[in-house]
PDB file of N, CA and C in Angstrom:
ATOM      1  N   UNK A   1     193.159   2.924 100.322  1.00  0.00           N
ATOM      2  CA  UNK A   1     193.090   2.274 101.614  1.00  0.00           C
ATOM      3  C   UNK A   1     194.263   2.748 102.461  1.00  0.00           C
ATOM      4  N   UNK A   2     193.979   3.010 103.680  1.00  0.00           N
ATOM      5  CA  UNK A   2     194.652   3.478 104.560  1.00  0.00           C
ATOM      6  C   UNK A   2     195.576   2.540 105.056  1.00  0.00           C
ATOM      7  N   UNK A   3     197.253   2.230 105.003  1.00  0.00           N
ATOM      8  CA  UNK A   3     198.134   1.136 105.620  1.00  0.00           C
ATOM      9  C   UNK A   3     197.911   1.084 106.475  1.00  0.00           C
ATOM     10  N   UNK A   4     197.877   2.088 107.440  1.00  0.00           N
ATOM     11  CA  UNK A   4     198.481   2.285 109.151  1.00  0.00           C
ATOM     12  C   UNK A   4     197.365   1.339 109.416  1.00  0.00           C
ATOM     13  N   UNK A   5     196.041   1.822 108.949  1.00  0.00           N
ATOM     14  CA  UNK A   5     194.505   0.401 109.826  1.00  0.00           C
ATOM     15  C   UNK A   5     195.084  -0.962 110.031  1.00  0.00           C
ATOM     16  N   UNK A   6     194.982  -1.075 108.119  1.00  0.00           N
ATOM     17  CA  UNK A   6     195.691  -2.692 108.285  1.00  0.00           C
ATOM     18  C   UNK A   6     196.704  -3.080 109.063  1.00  0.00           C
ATOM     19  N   UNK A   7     197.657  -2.537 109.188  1.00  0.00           N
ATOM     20  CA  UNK A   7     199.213  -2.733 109.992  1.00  0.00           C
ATOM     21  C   UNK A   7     198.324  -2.626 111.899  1.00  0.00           C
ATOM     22  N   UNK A   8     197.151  -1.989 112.113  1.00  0.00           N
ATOM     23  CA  UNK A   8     197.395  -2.112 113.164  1.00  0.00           C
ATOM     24  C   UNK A   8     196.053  -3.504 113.698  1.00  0.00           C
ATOM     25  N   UNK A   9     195.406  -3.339 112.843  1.00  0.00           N
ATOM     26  CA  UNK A   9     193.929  -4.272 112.931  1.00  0.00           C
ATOM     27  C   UNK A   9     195.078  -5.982 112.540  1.00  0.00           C
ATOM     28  N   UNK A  10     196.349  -6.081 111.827  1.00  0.00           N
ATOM     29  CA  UNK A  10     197.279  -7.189 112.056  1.00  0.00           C
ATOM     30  C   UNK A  10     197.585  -7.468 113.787  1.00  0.00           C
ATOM     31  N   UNK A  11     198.016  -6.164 114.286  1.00  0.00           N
ATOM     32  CA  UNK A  11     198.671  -6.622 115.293  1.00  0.00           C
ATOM     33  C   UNK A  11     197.852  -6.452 116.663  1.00  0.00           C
ATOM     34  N   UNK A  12     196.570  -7.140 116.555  1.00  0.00           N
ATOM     35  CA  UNK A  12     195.555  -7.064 117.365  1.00  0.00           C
ATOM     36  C   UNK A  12     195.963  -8.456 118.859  1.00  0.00           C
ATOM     37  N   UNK A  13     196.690  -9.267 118.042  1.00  0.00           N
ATOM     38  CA  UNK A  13     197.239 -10.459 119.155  1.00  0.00           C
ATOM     39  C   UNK A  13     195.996 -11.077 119.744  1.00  0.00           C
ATOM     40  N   UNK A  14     196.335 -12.436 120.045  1.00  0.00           N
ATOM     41  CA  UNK A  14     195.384 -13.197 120.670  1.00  0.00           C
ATOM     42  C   UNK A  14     194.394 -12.492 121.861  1.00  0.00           C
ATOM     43  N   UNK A  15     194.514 -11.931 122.356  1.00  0.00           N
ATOM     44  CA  UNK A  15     193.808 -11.296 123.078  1.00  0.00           C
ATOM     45  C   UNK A  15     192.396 -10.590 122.520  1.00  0.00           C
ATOM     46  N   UNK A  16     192.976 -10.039 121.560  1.00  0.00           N
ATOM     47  CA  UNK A  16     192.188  -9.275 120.364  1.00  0.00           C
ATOM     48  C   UNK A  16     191.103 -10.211 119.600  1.00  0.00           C
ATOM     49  N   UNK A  17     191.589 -11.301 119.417  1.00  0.00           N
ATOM     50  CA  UNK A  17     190.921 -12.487 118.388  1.00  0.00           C
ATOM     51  C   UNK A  17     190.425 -12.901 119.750  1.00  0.00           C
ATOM     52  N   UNK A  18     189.974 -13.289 120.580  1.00  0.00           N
ATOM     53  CA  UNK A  18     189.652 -14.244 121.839  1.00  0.00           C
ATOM     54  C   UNK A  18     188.614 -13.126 122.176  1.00  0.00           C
ATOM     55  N   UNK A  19     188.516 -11.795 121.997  1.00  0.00           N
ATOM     56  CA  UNK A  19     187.735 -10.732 122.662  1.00  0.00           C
ATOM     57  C   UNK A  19     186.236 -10.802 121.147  1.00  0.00           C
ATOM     58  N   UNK A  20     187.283 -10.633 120.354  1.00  0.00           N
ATOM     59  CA  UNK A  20     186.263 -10.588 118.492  1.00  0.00           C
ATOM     60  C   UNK A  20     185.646 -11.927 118.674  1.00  0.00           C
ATOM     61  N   UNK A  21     186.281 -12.997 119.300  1.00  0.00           N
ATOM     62  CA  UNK A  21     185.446 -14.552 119.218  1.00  0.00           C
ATOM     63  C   UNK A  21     184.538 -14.688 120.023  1.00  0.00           C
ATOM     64  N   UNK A  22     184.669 -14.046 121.647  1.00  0.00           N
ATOM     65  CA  UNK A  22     183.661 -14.012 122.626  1.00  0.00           C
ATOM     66  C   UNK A  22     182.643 -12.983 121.922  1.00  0.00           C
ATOM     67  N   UNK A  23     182.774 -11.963 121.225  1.00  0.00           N
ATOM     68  CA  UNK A  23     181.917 -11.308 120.887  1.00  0.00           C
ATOM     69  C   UNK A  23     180.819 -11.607 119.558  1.00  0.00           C
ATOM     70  N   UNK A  24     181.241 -12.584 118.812  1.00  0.00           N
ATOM     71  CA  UNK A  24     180.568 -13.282 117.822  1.00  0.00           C
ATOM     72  C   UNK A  24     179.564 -14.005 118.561  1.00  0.00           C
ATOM     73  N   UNK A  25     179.757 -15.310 120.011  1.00  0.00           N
ATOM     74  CA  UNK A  25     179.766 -15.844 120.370  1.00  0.00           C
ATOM     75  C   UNK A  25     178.037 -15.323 121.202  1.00  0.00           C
ATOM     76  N   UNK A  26     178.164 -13.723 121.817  1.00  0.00           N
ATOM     77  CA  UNK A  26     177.183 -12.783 122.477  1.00  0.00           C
ATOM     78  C   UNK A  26     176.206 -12.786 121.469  1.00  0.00           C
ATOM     79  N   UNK A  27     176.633 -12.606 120.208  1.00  0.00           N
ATOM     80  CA  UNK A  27     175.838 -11.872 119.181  1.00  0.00           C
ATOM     81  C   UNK A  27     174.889 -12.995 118.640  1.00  0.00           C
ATOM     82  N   UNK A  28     175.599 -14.269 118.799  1.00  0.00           N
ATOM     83  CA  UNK A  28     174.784 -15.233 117.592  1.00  0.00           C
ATOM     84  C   UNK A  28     173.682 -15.780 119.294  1.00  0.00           C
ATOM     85  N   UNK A  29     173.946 -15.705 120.479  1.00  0.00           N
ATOM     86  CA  UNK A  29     173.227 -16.138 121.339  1.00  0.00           C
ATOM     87  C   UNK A  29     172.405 -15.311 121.659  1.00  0.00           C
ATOM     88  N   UNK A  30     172.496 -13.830 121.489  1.00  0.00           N
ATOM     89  CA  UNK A  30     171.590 -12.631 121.506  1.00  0.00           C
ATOM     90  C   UNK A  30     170.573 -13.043 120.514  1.00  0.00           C
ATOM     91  N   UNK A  31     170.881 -13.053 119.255  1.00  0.00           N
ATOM     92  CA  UNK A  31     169.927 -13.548 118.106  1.00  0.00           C
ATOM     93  C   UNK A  31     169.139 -14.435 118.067  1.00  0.00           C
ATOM     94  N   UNK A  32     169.786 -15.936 118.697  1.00  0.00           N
ATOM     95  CA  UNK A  32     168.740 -16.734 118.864  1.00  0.00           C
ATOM     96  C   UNK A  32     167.781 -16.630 119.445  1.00  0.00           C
ATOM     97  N   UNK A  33     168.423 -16.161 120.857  1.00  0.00           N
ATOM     98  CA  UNK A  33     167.184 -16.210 121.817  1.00  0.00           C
ATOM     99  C   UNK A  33     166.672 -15.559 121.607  1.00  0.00           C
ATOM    100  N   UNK A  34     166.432 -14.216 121.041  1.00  0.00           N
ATOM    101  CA  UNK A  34     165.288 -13.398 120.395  1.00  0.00           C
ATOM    102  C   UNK A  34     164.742 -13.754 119.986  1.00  0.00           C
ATOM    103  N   UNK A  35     164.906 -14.637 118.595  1.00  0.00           N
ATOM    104  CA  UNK A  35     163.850 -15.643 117.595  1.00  0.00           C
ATOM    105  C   UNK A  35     163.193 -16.504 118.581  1.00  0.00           C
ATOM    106  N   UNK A  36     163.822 -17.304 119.315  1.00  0.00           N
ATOM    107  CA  UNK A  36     163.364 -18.441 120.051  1.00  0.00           C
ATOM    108  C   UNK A  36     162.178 -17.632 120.903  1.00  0.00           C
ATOM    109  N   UNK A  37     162.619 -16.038 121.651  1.00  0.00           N
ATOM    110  CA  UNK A  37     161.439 -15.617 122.489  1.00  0.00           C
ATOM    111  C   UNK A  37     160.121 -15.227 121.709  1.00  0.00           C
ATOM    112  N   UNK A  38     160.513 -14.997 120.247  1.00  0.00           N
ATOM    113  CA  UNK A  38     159.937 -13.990 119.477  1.00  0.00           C
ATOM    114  C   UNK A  38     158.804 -15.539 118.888  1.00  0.00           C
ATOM    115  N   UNK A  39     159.294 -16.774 118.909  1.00  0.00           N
ATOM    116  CA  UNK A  39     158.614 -17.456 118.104  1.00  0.00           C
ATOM    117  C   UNK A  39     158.031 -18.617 119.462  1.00  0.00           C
ATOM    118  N   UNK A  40     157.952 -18.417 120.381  1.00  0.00           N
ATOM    119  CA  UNK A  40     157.535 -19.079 122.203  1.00  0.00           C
ATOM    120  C   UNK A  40     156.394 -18.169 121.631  1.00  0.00           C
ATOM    121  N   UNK A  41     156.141 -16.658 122.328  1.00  0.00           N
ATOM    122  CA  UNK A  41     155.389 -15.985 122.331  1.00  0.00           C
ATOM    123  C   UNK A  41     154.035 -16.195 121.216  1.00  0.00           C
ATOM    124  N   UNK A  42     154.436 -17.097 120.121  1.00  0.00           N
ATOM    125  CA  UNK A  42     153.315 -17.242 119.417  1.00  0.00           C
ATOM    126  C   UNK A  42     151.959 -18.672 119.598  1.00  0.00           C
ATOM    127  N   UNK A  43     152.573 -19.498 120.917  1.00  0.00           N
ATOM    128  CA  UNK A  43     152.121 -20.198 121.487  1.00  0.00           C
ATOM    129  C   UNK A  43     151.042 -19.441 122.842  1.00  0.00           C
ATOM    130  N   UNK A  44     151.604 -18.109 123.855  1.00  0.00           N
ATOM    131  CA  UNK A  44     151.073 -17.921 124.567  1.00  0.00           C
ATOM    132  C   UNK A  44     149.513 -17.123 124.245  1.00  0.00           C
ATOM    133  N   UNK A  45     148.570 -17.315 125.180  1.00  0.00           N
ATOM    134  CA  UNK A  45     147.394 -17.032 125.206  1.00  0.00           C
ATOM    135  C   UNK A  45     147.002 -15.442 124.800  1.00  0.00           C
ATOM    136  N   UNK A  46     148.251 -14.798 125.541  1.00  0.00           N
ATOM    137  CA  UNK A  46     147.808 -13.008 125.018  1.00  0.00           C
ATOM    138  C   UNK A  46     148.187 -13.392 123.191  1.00  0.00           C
ATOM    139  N   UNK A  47     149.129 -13.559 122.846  1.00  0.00           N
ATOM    140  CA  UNK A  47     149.329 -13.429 121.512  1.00  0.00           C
ATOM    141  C   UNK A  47     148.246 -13.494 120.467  1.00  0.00           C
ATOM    142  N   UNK A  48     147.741 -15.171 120.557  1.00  0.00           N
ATOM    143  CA  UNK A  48     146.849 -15.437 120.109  1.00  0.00           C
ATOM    144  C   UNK A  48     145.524 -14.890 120.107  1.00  0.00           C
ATOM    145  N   UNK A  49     145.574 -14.242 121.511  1.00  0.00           N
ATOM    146  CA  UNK A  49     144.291 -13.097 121.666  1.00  0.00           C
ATOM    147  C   UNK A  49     144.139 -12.128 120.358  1.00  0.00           C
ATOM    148  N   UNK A  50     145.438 -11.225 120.687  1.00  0.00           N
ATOM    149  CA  UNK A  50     145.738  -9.953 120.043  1.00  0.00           C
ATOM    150  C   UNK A  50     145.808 -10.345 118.240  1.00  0.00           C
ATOM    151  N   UNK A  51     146.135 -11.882 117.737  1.00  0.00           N
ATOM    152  CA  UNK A  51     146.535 -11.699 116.436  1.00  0.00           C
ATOM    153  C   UNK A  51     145.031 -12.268 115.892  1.00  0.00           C
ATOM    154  N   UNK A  52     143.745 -13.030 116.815  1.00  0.00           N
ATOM    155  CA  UNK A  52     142.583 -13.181 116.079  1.00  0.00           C
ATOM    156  C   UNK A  52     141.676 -12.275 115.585  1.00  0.00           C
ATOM    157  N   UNK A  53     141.735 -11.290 115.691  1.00  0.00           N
ATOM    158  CA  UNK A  53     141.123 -10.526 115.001  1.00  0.00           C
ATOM    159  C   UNK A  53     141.606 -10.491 113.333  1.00  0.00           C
ATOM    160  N   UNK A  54     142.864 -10.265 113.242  1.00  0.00           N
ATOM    161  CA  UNK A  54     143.678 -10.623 111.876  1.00  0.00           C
ATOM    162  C   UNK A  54     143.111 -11.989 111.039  1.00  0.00           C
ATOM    163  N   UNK A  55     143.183 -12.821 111.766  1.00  0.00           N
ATOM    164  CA  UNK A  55     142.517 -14.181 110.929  1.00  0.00           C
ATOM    165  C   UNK A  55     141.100 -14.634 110.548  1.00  0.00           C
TER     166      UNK A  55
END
């Protein structure tokens, strides 16, 4: 393992952690709302069109 990473991924400072936290923050609200659009869409009328043939 390389020191210098660790020594510098330490001295990232609040700024750093507040940027990594807003960015967790994008990611888990990106995700939901995908599922949430991904699982809406199985209520609307085209969907149900397109997946009766399958059933």
């Amino acid at each position: 393992m390389n020191t210098r990473n660790v020594a510098a991924r330490s001295e990232g400072g609040e700024a750093g952690q507040a940027l990594g936290d807003a960015g967790m923050v994008v990611l888990r609200s990106a995700l939901a709302g995908t599922l949430l659009w991904v699982g809406a869409l199985k209520f609307v009328e085209y969907e149900a069109e397109q997946i009766q043939p399958m059933v």
